[in-house]
PDB file of N, CA and C in Angstrom:
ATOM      1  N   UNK A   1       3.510 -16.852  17.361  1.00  0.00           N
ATOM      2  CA  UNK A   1       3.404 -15.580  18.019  1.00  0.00           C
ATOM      3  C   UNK A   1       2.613 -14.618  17.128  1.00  0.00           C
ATOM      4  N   UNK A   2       1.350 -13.639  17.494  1.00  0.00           N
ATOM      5  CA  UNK A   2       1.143 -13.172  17.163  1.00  0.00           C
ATOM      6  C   UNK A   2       1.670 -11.554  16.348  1.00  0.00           C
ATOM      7  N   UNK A   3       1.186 -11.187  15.759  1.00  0.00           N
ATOM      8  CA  UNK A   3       2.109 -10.121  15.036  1.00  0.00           C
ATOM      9  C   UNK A   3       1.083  -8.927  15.555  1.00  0.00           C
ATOM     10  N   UNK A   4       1.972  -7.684  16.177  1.00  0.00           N
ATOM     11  CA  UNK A   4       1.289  -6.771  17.155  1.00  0.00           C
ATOM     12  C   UNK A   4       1.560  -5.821  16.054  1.00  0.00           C
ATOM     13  N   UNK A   5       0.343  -4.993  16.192  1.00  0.00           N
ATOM     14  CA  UNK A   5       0.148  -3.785  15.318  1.00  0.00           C
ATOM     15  C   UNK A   5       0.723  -2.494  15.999  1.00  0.00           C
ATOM     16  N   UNK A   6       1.527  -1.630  14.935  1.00  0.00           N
ATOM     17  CA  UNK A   6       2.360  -0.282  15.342  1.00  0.00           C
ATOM     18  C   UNK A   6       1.403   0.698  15.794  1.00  0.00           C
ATOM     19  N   UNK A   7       1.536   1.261  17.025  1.00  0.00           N
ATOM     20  CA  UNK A   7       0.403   2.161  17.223  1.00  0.00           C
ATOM     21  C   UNK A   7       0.523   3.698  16.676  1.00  0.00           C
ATOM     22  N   UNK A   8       1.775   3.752  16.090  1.00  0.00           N
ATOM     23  CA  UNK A   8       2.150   5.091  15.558  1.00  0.00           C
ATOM     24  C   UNK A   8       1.942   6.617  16.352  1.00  0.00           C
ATOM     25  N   UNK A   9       1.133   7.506  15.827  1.00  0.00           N
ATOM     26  CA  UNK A   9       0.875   8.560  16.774  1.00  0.00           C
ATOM     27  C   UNK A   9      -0.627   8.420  17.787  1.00  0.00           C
ATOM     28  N   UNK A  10      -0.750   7.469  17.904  1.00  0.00           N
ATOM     29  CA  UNK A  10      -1.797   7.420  19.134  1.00  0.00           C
ATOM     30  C   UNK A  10      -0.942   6.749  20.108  1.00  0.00           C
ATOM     31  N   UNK A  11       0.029   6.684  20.397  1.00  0.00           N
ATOM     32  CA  UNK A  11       1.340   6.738  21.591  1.00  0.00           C
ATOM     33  C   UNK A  11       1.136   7.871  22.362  1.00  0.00           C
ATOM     34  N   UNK A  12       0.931   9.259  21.233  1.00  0.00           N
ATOM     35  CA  UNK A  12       0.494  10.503  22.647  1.00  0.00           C
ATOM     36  C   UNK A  12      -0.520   9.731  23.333  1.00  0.00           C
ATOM     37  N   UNK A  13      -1.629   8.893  23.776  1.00  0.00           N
ATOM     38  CA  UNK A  13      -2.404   8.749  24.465  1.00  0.00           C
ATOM     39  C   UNK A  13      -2.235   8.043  25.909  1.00  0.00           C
ATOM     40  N   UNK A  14      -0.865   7.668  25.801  1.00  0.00           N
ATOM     41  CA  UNK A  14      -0.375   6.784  26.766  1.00  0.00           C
ATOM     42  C   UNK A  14      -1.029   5.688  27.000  1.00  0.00           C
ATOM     43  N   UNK A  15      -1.698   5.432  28.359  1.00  0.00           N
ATOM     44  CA  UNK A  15      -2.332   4.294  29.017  1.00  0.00           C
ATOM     45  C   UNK A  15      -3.926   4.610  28.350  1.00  0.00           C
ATOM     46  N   UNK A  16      -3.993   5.518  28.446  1.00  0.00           N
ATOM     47  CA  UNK A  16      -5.708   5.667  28.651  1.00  0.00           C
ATOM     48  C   UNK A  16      -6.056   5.574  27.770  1.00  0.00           C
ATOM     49  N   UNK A  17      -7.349   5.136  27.950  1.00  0.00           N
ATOM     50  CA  UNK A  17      -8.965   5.100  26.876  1.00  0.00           C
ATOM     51  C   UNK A  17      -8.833   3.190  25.598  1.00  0.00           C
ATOM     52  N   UNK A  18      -7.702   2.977  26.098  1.00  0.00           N
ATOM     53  CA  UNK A  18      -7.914   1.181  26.036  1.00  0.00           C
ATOM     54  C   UNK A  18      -7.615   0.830  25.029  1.00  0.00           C
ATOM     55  N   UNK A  19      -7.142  -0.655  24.543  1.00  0.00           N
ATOM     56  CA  UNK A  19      -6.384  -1.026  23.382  1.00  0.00           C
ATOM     57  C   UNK A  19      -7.072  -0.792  22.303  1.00  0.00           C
ATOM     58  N   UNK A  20      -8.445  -1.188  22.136  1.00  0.00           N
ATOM     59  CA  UNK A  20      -9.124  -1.715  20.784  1.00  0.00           C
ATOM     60  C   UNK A  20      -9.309  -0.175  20.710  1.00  0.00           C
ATOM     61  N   UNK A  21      -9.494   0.826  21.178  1.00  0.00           N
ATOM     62  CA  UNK A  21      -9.882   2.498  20.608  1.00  0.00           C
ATOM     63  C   UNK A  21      -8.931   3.044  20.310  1.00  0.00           C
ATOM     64  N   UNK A  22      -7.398   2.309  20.801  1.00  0.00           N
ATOM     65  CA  UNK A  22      -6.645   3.260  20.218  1.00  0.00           C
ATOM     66  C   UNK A  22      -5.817   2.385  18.850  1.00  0.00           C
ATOM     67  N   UNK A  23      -6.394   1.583  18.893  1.00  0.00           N
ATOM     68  CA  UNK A  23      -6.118   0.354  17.630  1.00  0.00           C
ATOM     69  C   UNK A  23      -6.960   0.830  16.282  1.00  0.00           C
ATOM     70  N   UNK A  24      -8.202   0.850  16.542  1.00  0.00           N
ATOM     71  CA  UNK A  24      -9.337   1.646  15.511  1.00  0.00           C
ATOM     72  C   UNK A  24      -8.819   2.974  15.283  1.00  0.00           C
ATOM     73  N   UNK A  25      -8.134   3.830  16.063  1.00  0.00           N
ATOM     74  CA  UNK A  25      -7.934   5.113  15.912  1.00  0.00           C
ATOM     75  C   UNK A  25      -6.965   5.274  15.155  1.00  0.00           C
ATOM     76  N   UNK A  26      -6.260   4.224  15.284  1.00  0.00           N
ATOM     77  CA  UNK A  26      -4.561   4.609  14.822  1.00  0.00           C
ATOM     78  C   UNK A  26      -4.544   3.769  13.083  1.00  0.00           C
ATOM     79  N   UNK A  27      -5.750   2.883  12.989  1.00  0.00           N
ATOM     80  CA  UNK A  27      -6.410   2.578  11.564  1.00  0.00           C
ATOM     81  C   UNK A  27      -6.828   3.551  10.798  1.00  0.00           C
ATOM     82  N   UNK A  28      -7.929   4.944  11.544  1.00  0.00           N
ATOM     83  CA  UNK A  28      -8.493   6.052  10.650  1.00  0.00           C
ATOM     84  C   UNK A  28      -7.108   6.840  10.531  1.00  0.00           C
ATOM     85  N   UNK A  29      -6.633   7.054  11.207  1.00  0.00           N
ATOM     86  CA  UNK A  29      -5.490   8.356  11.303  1.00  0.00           C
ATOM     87  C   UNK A  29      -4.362   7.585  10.265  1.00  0.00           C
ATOM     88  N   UNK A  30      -4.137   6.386   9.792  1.00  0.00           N
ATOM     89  CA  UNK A  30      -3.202   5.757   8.720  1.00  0.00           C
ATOM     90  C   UNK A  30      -3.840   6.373   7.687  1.00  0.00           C
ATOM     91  N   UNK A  31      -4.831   6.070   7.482  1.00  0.00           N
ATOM     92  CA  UNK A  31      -5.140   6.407   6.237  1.00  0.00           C
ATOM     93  C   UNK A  31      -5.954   7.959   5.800  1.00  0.00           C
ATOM     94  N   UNK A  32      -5.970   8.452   6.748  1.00  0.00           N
ATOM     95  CA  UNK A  32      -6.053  10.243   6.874  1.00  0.00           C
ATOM     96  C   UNK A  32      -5.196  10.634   6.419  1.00  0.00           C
ATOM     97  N   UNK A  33      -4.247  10.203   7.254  1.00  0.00           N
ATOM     98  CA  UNK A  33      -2.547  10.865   6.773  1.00  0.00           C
ATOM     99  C   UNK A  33      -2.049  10.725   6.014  1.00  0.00           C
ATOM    100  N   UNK A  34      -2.397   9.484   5.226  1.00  0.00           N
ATOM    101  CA  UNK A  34      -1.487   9.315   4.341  1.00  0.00           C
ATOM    102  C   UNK A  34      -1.796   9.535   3.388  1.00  0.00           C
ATOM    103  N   UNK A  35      -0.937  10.003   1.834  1.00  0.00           N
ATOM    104  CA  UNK A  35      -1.308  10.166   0.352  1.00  0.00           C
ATOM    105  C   UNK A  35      -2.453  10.318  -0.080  1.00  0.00           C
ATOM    106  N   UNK A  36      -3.194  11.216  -0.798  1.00  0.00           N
ATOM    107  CA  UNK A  36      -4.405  10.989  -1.281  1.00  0.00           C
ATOM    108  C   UNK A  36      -4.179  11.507  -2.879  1.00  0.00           C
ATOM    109  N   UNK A  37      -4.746  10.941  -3.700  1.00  0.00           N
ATOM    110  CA  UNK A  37      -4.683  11.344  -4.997  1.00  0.00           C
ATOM    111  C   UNK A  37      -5.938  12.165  -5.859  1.00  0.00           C
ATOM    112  N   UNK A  38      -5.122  13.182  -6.054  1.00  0.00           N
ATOM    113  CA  UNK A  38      -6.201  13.974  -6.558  1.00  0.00           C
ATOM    114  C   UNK A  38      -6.995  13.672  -7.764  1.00  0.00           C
ATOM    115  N   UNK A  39      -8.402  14.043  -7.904  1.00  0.00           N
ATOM    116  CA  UNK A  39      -8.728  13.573  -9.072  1.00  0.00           C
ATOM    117  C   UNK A  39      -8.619  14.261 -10.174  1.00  0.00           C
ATOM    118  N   UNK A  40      -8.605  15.286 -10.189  1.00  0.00           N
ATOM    119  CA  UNK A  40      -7.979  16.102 -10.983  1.00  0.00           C
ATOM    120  C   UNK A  40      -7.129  16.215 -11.697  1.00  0.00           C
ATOM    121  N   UNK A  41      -5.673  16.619 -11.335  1.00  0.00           N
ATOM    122  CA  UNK A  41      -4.431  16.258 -11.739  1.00  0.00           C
ATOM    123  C   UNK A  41      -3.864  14.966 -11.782  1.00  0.00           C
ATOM    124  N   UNK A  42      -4.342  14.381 -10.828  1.00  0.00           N
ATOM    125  CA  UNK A  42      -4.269  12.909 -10.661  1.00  0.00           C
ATOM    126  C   UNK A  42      -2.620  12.782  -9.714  1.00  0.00           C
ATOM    127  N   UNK A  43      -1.701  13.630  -9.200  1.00  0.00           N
ATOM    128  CA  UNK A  43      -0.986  13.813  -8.557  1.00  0.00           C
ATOM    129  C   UNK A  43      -1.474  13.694  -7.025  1.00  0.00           C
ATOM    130  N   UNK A  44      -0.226  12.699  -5.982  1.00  0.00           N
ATOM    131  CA  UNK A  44      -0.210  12.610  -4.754  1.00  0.00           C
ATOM    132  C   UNK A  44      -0.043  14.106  -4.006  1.00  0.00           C
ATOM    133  N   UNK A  45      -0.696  15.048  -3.990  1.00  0.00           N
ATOM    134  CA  UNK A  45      -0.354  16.061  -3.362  1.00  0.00           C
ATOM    135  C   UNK A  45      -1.962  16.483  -2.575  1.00  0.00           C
ATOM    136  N   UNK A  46      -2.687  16.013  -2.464  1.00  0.00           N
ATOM    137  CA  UNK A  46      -3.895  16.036  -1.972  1.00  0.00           C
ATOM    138  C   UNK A  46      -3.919  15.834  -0.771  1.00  0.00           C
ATOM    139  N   UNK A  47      -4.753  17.396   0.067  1.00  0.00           N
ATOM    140  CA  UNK A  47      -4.895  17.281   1.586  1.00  0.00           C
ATOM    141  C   UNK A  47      -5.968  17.243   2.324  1.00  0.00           C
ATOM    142  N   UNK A  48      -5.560  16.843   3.390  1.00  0.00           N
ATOM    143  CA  UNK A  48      -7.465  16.746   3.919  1.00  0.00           C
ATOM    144  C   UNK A  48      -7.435  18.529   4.889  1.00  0.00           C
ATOM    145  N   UNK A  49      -8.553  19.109   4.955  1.00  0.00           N
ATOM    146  CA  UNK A  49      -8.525  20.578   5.094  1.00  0.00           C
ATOM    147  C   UNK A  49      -9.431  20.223   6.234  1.00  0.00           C
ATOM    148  N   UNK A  50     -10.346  19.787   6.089  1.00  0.00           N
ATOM    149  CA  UNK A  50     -11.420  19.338   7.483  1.00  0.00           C
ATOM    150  C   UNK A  50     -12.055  18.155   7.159  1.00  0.00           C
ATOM    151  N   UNK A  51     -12.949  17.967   7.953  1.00  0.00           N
ATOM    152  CA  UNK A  51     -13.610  16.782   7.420  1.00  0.00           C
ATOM    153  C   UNK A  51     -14.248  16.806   6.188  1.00  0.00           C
ATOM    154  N   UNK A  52     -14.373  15.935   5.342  1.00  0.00           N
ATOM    155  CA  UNK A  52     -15.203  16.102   4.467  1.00  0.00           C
ATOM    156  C   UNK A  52     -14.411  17.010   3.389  1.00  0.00           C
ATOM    157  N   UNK A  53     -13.608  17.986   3.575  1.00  0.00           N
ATOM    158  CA  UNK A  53     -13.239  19.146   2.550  1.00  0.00           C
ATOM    159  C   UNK A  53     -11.867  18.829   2.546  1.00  0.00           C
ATOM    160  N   UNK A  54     -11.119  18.487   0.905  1.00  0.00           N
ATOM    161  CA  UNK A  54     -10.082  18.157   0.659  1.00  0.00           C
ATOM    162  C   UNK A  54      -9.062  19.432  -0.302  1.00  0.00           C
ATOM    163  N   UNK A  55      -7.967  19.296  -0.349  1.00  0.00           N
ATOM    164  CA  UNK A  55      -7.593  20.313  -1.659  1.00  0.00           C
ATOM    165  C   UNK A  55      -6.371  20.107  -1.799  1.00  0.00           C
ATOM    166  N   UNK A  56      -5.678  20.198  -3.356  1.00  0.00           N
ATOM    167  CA  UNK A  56      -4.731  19.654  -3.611  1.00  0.00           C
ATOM    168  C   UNK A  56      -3.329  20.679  -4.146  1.00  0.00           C
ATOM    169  N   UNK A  57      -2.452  20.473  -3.652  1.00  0.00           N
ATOM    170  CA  UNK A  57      -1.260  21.474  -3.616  1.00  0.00           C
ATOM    171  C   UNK A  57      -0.873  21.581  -4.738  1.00  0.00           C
ATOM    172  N   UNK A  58      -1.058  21.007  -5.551  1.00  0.00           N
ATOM    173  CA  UNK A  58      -0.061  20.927  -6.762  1.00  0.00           C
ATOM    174  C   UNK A  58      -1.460  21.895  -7.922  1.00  0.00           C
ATOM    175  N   UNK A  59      -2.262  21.290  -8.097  1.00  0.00           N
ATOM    176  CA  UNK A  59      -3.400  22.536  -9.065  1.00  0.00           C
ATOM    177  C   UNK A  59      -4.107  23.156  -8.307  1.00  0.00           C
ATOM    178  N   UNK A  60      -4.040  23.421  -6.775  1.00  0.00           N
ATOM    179  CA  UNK A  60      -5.008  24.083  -6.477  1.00  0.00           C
ATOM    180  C   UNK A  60      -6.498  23.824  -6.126  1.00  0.00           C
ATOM    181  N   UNK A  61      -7.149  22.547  -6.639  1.00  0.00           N
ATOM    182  CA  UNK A  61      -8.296  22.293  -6.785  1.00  0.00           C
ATOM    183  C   UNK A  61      -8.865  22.084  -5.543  1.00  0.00           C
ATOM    184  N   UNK A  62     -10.200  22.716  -4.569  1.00  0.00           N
ATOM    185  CA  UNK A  62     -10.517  22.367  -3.297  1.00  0.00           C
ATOM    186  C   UNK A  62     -11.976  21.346  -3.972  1.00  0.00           C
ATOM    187  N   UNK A  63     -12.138  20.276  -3.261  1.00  0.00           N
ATOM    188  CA  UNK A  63     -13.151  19.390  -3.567  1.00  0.00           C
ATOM    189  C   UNK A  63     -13.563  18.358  -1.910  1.00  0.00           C
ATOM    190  N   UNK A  64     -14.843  17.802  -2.145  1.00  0.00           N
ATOM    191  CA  UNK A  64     -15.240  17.286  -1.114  1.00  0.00           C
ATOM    192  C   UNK A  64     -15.387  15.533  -1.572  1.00  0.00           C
ATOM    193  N   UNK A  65     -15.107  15.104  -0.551  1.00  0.00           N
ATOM    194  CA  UNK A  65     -14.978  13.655  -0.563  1.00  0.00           C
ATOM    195  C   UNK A  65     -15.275  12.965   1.019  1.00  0.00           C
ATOM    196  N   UNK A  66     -14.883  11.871   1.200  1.00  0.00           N
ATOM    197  CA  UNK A  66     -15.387  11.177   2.598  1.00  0.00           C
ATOM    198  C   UNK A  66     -14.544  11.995   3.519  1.00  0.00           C
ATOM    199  N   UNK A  67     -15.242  11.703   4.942  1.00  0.00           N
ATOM    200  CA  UNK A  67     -14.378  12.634   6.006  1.00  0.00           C
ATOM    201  C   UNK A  67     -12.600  12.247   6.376  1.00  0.00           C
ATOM    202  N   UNK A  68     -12.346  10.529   6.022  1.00  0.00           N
ATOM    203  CA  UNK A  68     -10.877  10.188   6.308  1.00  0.00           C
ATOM    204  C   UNK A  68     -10.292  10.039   4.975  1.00  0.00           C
ATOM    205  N   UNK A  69     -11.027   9.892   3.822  1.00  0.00           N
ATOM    206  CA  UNK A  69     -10.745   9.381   2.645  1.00  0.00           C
ATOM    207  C   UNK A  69     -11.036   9.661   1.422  1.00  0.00           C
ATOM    208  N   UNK A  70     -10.639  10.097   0.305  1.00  0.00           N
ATOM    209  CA  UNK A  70     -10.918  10.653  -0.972  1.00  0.00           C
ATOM    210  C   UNK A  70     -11.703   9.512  -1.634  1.00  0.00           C
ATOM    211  N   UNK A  71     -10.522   8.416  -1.731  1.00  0.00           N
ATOM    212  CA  UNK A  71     -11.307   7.133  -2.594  1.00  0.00           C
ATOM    213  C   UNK A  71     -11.997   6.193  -2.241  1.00  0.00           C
ATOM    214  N   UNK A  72     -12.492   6.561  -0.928  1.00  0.00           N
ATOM    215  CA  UNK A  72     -13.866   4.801  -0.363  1.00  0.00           C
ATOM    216  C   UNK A  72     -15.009   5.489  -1.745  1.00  0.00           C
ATOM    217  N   UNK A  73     -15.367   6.610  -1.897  1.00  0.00           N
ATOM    218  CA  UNK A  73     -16.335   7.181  -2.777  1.00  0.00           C
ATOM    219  C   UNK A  73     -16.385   6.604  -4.145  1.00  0.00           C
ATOM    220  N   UNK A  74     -14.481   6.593  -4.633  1.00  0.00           N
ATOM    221  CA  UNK A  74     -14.770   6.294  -6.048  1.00  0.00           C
ATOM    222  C   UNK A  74     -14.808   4.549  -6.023  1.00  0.00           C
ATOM    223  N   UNK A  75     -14.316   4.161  -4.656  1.00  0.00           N
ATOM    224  CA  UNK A  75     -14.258   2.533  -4.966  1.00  0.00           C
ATOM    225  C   UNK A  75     -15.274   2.312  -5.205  1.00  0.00           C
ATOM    226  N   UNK A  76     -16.561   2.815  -4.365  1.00  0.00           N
ATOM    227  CA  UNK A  76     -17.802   2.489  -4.072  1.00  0.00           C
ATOM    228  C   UNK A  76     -18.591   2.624  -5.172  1.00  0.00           C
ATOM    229  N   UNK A  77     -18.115   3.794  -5.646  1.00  0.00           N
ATOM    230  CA  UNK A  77     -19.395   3.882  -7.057  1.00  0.00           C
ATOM    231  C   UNK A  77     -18.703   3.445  -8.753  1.00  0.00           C
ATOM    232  N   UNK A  78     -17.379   2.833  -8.635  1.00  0.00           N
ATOM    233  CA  UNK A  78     -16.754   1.843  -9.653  1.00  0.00           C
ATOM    234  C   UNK A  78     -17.636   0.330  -9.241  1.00  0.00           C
ATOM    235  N   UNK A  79     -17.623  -0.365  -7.979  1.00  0.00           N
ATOM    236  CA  UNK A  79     -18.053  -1.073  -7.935  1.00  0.00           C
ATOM    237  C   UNK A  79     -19.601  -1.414  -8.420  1.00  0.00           C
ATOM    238  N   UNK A  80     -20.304  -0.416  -7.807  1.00  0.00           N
ATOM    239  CA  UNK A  80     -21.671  -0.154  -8.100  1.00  0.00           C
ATOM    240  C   UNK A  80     -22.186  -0.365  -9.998  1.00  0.00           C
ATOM    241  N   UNK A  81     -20.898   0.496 -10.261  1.00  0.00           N
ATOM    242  CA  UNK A  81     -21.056   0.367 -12.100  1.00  0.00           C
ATOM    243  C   UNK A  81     -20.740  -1.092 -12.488  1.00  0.00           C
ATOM    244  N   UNK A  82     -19.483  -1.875 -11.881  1.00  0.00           N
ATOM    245  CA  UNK A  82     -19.572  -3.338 -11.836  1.00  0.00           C
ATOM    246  C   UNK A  82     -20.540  -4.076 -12.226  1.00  0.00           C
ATOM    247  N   UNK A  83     -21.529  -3.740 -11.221  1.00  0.00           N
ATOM    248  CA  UNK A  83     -22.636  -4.570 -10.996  1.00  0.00           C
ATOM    249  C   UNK A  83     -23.914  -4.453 -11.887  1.00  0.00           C
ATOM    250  N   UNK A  84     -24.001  -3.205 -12.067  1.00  0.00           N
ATOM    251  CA  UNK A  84     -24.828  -2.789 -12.749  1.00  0.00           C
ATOM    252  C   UNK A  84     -24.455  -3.583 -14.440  1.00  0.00           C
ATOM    253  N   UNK A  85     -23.228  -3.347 -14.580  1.00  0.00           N
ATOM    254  CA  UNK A  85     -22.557  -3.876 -16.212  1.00  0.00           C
ATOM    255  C   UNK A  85     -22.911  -5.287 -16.067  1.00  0.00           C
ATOM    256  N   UNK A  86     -22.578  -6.254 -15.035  1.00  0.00           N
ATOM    257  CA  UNK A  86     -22.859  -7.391 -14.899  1.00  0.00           C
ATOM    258  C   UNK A  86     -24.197  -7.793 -14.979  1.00  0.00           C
ATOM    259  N   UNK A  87     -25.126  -6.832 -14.343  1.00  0.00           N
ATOM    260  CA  UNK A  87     -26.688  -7.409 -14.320  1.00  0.00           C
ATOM    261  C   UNK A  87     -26.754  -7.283 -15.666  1.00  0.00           C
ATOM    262  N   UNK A  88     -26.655  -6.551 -16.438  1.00  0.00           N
ATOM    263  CA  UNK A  88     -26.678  -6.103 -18.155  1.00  0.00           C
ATOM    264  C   UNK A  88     -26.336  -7.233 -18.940  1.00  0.00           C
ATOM    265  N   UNK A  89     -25.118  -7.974 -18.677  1.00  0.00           N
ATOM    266  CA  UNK A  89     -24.821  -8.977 -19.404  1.00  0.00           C
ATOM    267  C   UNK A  89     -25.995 -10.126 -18.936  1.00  0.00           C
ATOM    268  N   UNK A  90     -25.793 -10.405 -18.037  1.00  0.00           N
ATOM    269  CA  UNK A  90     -26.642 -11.797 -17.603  1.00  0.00           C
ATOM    270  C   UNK A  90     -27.743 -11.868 -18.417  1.00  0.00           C
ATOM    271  N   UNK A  91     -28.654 -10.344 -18.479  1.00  0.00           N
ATOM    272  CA  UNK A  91     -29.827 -10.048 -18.940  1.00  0.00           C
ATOM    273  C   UNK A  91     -29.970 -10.685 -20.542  1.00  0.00           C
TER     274      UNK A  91
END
């Protein structure tokens, strides 16, 4: 048996607008909502304010990052340094 995914608050939507959109939707809005860590203080108190514009309760600090997500940015450019360190060695 397959294992069915929780649709959480895209339940307000009832019937409409179809499984797979409110499946994708209820993927961005998990991770919107949930925890973000500031870089700063480095404390879970970090909010999303609009898209794109974040700020964190605990120091205060307002900063910009991705529109659902603080850290796809830093994964992305840790990885990037990865690679870069790796081409270095090979060399």
């Amino acid at each position: 048996m397959a294992k069915i995914q929780k649709l959480g608050s895209v339940k307000r939507f009832g019937p409409r607008y179809g499984r797979s959109v409110k499946y994708k939707l209820a993927k961005i809005e998990a991770i919107q909502k949930g925890k973000h860590q500031c870089p700063y203080c480095h404390s879970l108190k970090a909010k999303r304010l609009s898209a794109g514009i974040w700020s964190c309760g605990k120091c205060g600090a307002k900063f910009t990052g991705k529109a659902y997500s603080i850290q796809k940015a830093a994964v992305e450019e840790a990885s990037e340094k990865e690679k870069e360190e790796t081409k270095e060695k090979e060399e």
